[in-house]
C-alpha atoms as a PDB file:
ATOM      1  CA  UNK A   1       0.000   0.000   0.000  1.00  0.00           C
ATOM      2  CA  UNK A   2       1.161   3.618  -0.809  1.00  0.00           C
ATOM      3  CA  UNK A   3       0.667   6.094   1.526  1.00  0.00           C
ATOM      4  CA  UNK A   4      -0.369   9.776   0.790  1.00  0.00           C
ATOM      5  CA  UNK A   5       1.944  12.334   0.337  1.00  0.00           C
ATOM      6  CA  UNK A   6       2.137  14.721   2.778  1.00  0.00           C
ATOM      7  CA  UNK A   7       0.623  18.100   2.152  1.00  0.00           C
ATOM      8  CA  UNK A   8       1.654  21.312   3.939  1.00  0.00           C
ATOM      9  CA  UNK A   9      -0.285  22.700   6.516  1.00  0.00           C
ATOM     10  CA  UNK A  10      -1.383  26.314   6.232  1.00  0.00           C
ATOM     11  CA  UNK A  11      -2.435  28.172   9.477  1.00  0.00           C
ATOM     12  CA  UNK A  12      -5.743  29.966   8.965  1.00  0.00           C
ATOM     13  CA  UNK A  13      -4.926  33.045  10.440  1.00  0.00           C
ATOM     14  CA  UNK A  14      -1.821  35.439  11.423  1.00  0.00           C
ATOM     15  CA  UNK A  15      -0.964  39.180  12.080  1.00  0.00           C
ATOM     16  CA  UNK A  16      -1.371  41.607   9.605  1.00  0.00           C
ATOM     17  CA  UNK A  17       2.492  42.305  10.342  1.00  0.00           C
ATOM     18  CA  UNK A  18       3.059  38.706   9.530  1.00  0.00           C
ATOM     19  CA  UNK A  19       1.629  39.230   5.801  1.00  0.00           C
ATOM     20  CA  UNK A  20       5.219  38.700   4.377  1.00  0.00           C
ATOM     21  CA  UNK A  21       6.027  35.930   6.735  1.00  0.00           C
ATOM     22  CA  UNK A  22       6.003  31.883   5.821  1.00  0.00           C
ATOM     23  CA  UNK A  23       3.494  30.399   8.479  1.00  0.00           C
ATOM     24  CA  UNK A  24       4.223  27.110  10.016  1.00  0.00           C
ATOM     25  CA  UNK A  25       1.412  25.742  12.016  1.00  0.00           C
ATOM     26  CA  UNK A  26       2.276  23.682  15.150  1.00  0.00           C
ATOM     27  CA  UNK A  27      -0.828  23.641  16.811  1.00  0.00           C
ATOM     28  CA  UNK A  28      -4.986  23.584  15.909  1.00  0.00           C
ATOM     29  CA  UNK A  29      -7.261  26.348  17.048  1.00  0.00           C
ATOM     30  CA  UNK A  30      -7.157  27.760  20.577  1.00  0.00           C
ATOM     31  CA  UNK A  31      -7.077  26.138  24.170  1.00  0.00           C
ATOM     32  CA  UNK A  32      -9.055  29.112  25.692  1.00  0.00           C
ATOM     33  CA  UNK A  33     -11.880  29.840  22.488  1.00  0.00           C
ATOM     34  CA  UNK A  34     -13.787  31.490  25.156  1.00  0.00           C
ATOM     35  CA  UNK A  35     -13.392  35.451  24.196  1.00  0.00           C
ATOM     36  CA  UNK A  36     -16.839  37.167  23.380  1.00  0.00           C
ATOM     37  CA  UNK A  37     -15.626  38.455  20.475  1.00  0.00           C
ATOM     38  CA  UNK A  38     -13.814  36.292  18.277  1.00  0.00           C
ATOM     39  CA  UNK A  39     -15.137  33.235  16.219  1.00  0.00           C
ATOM     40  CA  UNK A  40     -11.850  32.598  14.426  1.00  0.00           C
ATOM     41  CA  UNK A  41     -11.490  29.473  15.874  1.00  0.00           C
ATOM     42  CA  UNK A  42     -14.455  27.847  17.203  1.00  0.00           C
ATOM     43  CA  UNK A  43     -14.361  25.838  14.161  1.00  0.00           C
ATOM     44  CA  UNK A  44     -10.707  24.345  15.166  1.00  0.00           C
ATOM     45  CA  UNK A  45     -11.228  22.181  17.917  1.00  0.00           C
ATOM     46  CA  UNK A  46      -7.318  22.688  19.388  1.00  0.00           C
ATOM     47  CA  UNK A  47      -4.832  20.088  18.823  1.00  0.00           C
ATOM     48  CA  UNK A  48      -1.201  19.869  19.134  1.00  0.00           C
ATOM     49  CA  UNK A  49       0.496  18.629  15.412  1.00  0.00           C
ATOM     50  CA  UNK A  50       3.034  15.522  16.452  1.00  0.00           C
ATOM     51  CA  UNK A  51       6.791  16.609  16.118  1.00  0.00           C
ATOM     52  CA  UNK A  52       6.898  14.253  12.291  1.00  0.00           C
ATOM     53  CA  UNK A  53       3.811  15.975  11.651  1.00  0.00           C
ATOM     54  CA  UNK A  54       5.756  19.723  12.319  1.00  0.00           C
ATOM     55  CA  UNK A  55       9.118  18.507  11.100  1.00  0.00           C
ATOM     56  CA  UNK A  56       7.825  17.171   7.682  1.00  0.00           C
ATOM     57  CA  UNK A  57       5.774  20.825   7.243  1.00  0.00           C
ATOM     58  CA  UNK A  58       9.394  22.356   7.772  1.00  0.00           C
ATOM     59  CA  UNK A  59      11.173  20.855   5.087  1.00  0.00           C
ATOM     60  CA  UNK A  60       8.238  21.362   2.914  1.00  0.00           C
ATOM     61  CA  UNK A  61       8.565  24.732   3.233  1.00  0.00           C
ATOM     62  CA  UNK A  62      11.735  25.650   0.928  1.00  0.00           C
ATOM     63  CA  UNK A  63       9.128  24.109  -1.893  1.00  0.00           C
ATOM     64  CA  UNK A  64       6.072  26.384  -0.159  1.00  0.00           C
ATOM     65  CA  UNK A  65       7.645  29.652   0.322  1.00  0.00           C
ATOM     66  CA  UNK A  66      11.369  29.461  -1.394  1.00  0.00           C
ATOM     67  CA  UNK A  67      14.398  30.035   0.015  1.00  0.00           C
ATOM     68  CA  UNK A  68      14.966  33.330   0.552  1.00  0.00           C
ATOM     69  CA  UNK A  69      12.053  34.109   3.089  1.00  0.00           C
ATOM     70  CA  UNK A  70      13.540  35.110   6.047  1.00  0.00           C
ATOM     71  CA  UNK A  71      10.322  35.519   8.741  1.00  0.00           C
ATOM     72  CA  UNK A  72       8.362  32.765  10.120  1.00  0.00           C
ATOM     73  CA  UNK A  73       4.950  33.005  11.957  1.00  0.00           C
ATOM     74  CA  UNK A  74       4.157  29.781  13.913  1.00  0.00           C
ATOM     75  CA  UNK A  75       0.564  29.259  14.485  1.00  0.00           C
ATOM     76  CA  UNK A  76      -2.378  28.742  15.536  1.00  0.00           C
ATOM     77  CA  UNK A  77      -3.178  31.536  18.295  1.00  0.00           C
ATOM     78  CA  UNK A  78      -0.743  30.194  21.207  1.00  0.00           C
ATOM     79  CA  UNK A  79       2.061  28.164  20.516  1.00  0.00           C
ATOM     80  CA  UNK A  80       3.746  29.006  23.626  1.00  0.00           C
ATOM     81  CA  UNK A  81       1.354  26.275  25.097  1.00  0.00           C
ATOM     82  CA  UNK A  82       3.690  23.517  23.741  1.00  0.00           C
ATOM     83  CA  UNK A  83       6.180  22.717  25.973  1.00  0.00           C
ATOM     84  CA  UNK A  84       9.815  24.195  26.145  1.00  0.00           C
ATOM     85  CA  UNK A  85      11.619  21.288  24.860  1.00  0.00           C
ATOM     86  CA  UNK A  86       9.163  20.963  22.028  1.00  0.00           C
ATOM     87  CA  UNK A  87       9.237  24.402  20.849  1.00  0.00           C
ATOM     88  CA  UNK A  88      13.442  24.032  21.168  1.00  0.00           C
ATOM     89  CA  UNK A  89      13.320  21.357  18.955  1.00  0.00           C
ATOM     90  CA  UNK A  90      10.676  22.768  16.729  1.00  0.00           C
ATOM     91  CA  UNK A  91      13.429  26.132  16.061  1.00  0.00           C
ATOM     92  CA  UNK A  92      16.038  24.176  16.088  1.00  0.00           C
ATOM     93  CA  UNK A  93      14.878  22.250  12.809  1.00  0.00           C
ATOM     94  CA  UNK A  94      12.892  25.316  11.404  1.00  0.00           C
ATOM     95  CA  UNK A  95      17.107  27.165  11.704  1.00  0.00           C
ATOM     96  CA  UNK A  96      18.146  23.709  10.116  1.00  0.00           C
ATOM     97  CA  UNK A  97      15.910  24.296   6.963  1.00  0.00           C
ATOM     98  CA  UNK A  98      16.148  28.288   7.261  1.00  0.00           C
ATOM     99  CA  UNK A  99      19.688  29.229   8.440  1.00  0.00           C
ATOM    100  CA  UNK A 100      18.982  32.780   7.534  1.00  0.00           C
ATOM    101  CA  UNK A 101      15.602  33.714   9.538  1.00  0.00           C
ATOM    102  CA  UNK A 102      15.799  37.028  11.050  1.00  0.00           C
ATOM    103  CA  UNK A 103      12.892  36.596  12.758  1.00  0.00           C
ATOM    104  CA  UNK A 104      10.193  34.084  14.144  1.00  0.00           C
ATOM    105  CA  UNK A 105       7.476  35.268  15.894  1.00  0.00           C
ATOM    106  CA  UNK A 106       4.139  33.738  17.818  1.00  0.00           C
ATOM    107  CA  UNK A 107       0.744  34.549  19.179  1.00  0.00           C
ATOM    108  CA  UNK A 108       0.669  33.829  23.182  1.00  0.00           C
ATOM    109  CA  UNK A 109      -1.562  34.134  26.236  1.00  0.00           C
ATOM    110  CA  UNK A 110      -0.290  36.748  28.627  1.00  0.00           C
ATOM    111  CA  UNK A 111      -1.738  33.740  30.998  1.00  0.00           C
ATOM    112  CA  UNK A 112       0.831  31.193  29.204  1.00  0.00           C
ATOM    113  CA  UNK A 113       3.547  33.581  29.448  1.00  0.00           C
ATOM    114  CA  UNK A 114       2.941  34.467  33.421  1.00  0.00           C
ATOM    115  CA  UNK A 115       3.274  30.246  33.796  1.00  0.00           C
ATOM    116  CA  UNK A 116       6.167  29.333  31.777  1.00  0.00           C
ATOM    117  CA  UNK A 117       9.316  29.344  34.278  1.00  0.00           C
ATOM    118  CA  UNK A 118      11.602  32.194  33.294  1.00  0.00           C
ATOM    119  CA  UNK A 119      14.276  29.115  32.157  1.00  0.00           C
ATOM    120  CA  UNK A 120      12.238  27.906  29.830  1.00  0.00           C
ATOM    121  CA  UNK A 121      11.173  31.281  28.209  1.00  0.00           C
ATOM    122  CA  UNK A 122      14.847  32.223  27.808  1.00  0.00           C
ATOM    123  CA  UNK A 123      15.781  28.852  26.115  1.00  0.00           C
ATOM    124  CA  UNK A 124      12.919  29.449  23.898  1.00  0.00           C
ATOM    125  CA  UNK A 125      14.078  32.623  23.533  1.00  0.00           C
ATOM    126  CA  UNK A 126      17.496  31.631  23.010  1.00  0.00           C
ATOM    127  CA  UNK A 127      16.714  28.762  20.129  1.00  0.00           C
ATOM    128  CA  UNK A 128      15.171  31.280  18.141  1.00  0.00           C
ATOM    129  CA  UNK A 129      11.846  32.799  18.556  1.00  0.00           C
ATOM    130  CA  UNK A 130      11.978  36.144  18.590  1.00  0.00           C
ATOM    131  CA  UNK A 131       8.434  37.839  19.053  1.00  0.00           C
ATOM    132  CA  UNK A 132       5.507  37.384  21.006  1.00  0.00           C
ATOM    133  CA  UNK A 133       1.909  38.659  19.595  1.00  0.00           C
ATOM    134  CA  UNK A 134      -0.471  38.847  23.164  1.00  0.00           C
ATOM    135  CA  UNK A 135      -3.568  40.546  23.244  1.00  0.00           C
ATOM    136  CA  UNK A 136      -4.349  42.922  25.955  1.00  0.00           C
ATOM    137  CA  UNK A 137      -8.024  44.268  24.367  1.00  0.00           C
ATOM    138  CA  UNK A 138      -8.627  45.995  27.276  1.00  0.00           C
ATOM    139  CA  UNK A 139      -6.733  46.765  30.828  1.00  0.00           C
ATOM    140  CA  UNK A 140     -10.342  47.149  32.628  1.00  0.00           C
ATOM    141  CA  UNK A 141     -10.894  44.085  34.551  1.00  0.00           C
ATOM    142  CA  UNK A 142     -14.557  44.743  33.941  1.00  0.00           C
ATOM    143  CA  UNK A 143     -14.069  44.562  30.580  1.00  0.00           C
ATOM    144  CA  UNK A 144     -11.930  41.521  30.397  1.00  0.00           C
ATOM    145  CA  UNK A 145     -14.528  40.070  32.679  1.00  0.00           C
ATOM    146  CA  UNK A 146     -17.383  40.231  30.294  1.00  0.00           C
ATOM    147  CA  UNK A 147     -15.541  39.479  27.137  1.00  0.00           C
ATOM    148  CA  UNK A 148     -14.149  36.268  28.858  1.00  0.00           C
ATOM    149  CA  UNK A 149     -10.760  36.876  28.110  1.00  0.00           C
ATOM    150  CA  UNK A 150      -9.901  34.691  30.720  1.00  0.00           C
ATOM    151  CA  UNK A 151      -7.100  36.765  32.545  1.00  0.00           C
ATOM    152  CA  UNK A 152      -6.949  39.834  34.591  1.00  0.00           C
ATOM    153  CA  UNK A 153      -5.244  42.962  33.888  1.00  0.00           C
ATOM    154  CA  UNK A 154      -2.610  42.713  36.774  1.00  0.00           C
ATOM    155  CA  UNK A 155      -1.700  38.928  35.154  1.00  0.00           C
ATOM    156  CA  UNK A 156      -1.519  40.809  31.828  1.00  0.00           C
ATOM    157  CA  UNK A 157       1.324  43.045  32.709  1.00  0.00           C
ATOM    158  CA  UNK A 158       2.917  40.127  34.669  1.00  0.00           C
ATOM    159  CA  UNK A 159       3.344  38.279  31.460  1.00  0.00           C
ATOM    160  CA  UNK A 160       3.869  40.733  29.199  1.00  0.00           C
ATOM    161  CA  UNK A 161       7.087  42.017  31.962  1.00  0.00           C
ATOM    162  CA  UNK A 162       8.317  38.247  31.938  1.00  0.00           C
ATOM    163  CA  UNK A 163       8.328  37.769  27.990  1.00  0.00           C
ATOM    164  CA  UNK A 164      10.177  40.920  27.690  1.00  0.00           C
ATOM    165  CA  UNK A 165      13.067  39.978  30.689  1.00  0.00           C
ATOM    166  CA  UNK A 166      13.058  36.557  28.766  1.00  0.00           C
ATOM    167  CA  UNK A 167      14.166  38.614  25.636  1.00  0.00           C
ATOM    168  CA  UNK A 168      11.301  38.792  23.775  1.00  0.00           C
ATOM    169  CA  UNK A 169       9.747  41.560  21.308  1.00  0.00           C
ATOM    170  CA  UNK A 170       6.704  42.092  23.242  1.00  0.00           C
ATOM    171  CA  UNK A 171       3.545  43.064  21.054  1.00  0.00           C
ATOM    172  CA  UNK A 172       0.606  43.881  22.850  1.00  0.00           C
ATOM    173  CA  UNK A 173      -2.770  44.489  21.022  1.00  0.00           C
ATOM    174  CA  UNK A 174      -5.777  46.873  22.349  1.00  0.00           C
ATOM    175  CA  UNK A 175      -8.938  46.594  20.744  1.00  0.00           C
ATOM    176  CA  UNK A 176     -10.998  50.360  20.486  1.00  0.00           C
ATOM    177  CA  UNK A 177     -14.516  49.954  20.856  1.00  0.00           C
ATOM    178  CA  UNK A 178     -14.337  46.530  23.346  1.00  0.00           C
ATOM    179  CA  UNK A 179     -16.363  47.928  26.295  1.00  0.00           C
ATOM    180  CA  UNK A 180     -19.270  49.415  24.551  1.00  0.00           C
ATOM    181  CA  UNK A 181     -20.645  52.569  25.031  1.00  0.00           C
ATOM    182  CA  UNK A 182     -21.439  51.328  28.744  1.00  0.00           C
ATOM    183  CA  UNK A 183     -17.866  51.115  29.958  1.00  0.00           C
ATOM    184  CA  UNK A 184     -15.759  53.089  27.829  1.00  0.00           C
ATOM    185  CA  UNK A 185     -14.162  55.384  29.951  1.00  0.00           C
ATOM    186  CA  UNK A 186     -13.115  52.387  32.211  1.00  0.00           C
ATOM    187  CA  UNK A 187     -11.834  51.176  28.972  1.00  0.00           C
ATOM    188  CA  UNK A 188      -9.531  53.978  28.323  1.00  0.00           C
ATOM    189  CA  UNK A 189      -8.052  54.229  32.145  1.00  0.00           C
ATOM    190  CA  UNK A 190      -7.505  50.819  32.307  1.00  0.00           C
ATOM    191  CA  UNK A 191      -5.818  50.600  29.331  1.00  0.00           C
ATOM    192  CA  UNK A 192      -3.657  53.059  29.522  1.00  0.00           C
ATOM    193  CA  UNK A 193      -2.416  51.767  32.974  1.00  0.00           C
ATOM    194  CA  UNK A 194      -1.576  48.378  31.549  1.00  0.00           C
ATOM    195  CA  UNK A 195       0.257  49.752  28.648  1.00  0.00           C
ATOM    196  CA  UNK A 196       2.479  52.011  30.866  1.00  0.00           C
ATOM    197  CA  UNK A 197       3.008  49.344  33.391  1.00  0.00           C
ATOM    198  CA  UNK A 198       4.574  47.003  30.684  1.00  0.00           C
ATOM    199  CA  UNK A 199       6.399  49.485  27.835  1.00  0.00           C
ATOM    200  CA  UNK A 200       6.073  47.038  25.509  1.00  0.00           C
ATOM    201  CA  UNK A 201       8.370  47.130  22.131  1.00  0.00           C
ATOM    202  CA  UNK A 202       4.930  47.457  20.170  1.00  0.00           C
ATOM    203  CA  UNK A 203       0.957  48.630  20.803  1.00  0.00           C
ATOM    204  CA  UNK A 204      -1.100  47.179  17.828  1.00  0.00           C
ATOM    205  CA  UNK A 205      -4.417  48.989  17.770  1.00  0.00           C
ATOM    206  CA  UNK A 206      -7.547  47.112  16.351  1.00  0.00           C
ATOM    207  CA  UNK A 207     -11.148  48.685  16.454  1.00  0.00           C
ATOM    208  CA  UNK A 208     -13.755  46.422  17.165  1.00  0.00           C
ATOM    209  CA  UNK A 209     -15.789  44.670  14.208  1.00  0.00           C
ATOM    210  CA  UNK A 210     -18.376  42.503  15.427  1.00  0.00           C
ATOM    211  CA  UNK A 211     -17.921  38.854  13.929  1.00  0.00           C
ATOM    212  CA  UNK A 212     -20.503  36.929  12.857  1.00  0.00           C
ATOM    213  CA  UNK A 213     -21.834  34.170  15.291  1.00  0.00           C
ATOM    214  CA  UNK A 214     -19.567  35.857  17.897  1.00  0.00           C
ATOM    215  CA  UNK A 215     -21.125  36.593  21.479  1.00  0.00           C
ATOM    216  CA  UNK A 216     -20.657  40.607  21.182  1.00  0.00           C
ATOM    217  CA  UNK A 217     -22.873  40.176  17.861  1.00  0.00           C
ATOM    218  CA  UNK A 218     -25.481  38.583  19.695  1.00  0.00           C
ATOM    219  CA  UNK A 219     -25.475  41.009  22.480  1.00  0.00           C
ATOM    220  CA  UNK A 220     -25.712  43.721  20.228  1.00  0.00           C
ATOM    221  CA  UNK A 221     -28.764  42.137  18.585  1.00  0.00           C
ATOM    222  CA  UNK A 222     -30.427  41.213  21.854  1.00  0.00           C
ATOM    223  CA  UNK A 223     -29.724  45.468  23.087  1.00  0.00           C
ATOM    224  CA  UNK A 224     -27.121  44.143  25.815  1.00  0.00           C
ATOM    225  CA  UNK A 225     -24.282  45.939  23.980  1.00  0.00           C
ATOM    226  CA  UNK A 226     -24.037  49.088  22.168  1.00  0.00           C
ATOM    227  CA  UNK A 227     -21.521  49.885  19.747  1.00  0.00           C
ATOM    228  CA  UNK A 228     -19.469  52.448  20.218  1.00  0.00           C
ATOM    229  CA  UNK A 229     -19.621  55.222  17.238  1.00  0.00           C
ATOM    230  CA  UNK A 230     -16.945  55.638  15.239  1.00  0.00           C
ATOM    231  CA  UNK A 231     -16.263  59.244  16.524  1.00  0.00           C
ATOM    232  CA  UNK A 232     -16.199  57.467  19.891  1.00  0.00           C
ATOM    233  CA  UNK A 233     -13.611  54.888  18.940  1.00  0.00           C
ATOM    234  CA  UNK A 234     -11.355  57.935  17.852  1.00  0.00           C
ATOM    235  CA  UNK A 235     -11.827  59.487  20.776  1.00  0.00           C
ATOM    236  CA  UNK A 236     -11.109  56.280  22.945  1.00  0.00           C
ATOM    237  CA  UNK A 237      -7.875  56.231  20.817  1.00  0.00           C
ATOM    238  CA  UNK A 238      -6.767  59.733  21.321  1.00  0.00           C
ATOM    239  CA  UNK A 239      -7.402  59.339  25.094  1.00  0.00           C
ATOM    240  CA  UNK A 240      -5.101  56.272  25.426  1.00  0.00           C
ATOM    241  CA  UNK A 241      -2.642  57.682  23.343  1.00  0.00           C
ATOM    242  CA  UNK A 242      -2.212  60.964  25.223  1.00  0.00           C
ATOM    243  CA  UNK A 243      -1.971  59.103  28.863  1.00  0.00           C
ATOM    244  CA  UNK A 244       0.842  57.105  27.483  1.00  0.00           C
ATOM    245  CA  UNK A 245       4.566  57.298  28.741  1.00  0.00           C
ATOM    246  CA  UNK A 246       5.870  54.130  27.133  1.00  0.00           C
ATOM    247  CA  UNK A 247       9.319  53.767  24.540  1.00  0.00           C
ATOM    248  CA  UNK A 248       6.597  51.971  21.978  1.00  0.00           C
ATOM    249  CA  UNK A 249       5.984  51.762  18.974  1.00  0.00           C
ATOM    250  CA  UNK A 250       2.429  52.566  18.015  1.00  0.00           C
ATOM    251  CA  UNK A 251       0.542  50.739  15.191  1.00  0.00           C
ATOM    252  CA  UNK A 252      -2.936  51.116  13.493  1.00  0.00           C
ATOM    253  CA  UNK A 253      -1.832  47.965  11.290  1.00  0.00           C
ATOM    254  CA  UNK A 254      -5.342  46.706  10.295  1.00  0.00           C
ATOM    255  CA  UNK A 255      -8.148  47.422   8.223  1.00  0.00           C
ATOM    256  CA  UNK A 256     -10.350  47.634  11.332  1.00  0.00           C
ATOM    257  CA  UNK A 257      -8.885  51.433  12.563  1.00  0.00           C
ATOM    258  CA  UNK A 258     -10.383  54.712  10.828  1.00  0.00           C
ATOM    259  CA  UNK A 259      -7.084  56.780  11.331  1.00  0.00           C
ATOM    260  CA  UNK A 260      -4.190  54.989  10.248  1.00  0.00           C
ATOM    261  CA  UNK A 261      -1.281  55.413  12.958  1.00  0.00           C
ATOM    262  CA  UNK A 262       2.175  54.434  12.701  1.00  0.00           C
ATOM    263  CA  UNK A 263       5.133  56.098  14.759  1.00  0.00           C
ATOM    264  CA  UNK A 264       7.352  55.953  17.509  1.00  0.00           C
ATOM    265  CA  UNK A 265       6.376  57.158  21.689  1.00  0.00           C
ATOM    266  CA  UNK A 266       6.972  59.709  22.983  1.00  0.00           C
ATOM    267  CA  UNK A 267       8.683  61.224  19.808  1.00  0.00           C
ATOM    268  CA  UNK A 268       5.895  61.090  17.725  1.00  0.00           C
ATOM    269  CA  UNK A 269       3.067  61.327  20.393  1.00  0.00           C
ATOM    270  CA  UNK A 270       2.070  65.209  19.309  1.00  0.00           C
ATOM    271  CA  UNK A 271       1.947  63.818  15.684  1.00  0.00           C
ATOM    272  CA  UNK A 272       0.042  61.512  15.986  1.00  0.00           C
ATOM    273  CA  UNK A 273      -2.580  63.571  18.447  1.00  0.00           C
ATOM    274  CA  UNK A 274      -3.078  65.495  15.811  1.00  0.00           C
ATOM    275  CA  UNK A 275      -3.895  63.482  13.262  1.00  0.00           C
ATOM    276  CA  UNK A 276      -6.695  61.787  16.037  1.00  0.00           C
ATOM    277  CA  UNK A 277      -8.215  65.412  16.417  1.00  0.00           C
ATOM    278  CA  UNK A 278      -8.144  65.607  12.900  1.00  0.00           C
ATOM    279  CA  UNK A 279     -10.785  62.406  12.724  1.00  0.00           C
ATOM    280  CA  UNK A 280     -12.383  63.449  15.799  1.00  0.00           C
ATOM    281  CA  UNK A 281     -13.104  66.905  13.499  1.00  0.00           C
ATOM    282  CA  UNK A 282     -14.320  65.070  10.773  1.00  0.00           C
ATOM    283  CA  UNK A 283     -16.814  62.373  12.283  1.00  0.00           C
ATOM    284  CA  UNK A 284     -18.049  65.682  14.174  1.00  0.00           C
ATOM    285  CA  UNK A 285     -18.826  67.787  10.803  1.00  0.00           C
ATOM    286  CA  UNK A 286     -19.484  65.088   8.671  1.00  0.00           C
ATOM    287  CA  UNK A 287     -21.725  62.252  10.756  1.00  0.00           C
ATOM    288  CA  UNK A 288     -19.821  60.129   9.746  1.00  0.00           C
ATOM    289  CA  UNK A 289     -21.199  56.391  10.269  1.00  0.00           C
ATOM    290  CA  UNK A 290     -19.952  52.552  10.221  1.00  0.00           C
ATOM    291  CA  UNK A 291     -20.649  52.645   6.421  1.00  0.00           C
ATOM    292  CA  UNK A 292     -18.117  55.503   4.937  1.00  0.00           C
ATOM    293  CA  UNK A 293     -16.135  56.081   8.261  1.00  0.00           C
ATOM    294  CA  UNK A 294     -12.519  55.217   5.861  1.00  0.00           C
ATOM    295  CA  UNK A 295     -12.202  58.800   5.034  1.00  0.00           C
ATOM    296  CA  UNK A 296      -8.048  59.033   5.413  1.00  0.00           C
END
């Protein structure tokens, strides 16, 4: 008998900073699939791949991608749940194949971060990934509450602090827009303490986009939610922005955001105040609304 060849496994999602990157998936879906609003993966029930399984999508990859790639996103949405001696031996091949990679990066749970011994994140570290993707959405612990994100703002700047003094790149993502009209000012404050208390090397903003079959989508349809306004998201935006004292870089990297954002704290801080004001002006003298709010 003849077995199949094997075929190359393509994550299903990654960052929009990762568009140039090859993707390697090592494990299915996501161990938490709890958050109110995300759907991504509810269709993945998670799975970690076997080593052969990972291993034979690495040397596949020259074929996939070519050679000359030199970033590598390893997905799904937390790898860092694999153990340390997995994900050494996962690098260590993936450098094997790739000698040249500049950079290999990850989505992780602050949660998964705070639980990983401080060894094992450095010899992670050391064999090769260099970035971790975590997602903060919101430093109110109200908010993180009712979008069962499954970790509180206090264990959020513990991990983010430990994946930075293990040497990572620490990206931290805030999503505008998360605690409805009802609690947006406790999003803002909140937010803005978690983001100082960490200084991470990046702050990726999203604004919220209701998904389909997602929880906040049903709320919204059964009156339990509003959505914030598009004026308001600005305005959540420019708030966070001004309480900031971080060395960051600050990214509105997504199709999601109304003005796009991308510059370096504190130098660019007035910069990039103004250009907020600027949409605050405009959704103020034009209405604008969710249909035509890409104006920039």
């Amino acid at each position: 008998m003849v077995s199949s060849p094997h075929t190359f496994d393509f994550p299903p999602y990654r960052p929009p900073s990762e568009a140039q990157s090859m993707l390697l998936r090592v494990t299915h879906g996501c161990p938490w699939n709890k958050c109110a609003f995300c759907s991504m993966y509810r269709k993945y029930p998670f799975a970690r791949k076997t080593m052969a399984e990972i291993k034979a999508d690495i040397d596949l990859m020259p074929a996939v991608y070519g050679t000359h790639a030199n970033h590598v996103f390893l997905g799904d949405s937390n790898s860092l749940l694999l153990s340390a001696d997995a994900l050494v031996e996962i690098l260590k091949h993936l450098y094997s194949v790739f000698p040249g990679l500049k950079r290999v990066t990850s989505y992780a749970r602050a949660k998964t971060v705070m639980k990983k011994s401080l060894d094992d994140l450095k010899a992670i570290r050391e064999a090769g990934l260099t970035r971790l993707h975590i997602g903060l959405e919101s430093g109110s612990d109200a908010v993180l509450k009712k979008i069962r994100k499954g970790a509180t703002a206090d264990e959020i700047i513990t991990g983010g602090l430990k994946s930075k003094e293990a040497g990572f790149d620490c990206s931290i993502y805030v999503l505008l827009g998360i605690g409805g009209m009802e609690q947006t000012i406790d999003h803002r404050q909140g937010t803005i303490r978690v983001l100082n208390a960490i200084d991470p090397h990046f702050i990726r903003v999203r604004t919220l986009t209701p998904i389909p079959k997602s929880d906040i989508a049903k709320w919204i349809a059964e009156g339990r939610f509003t959505l914030v306004t598009p004026l308001v998201s600005i305005e959540e935006e420019r708030d966070i922005v001004a309480g900031l004292e971080v060395n960051s870089r600050f990214l509105n990297d997504h199709a999601s955001n109304i003005v796009p954002l991308d510059g370096k704290l504190p130098e660019d801080k007035d910069h990039m105040l103004q250009l907020l004001e600027q949409g605050i002006n405009y959704c103020r003298n034009h209405d604008v609304g969710y249909s035509d709010y890409r104006y920039l």
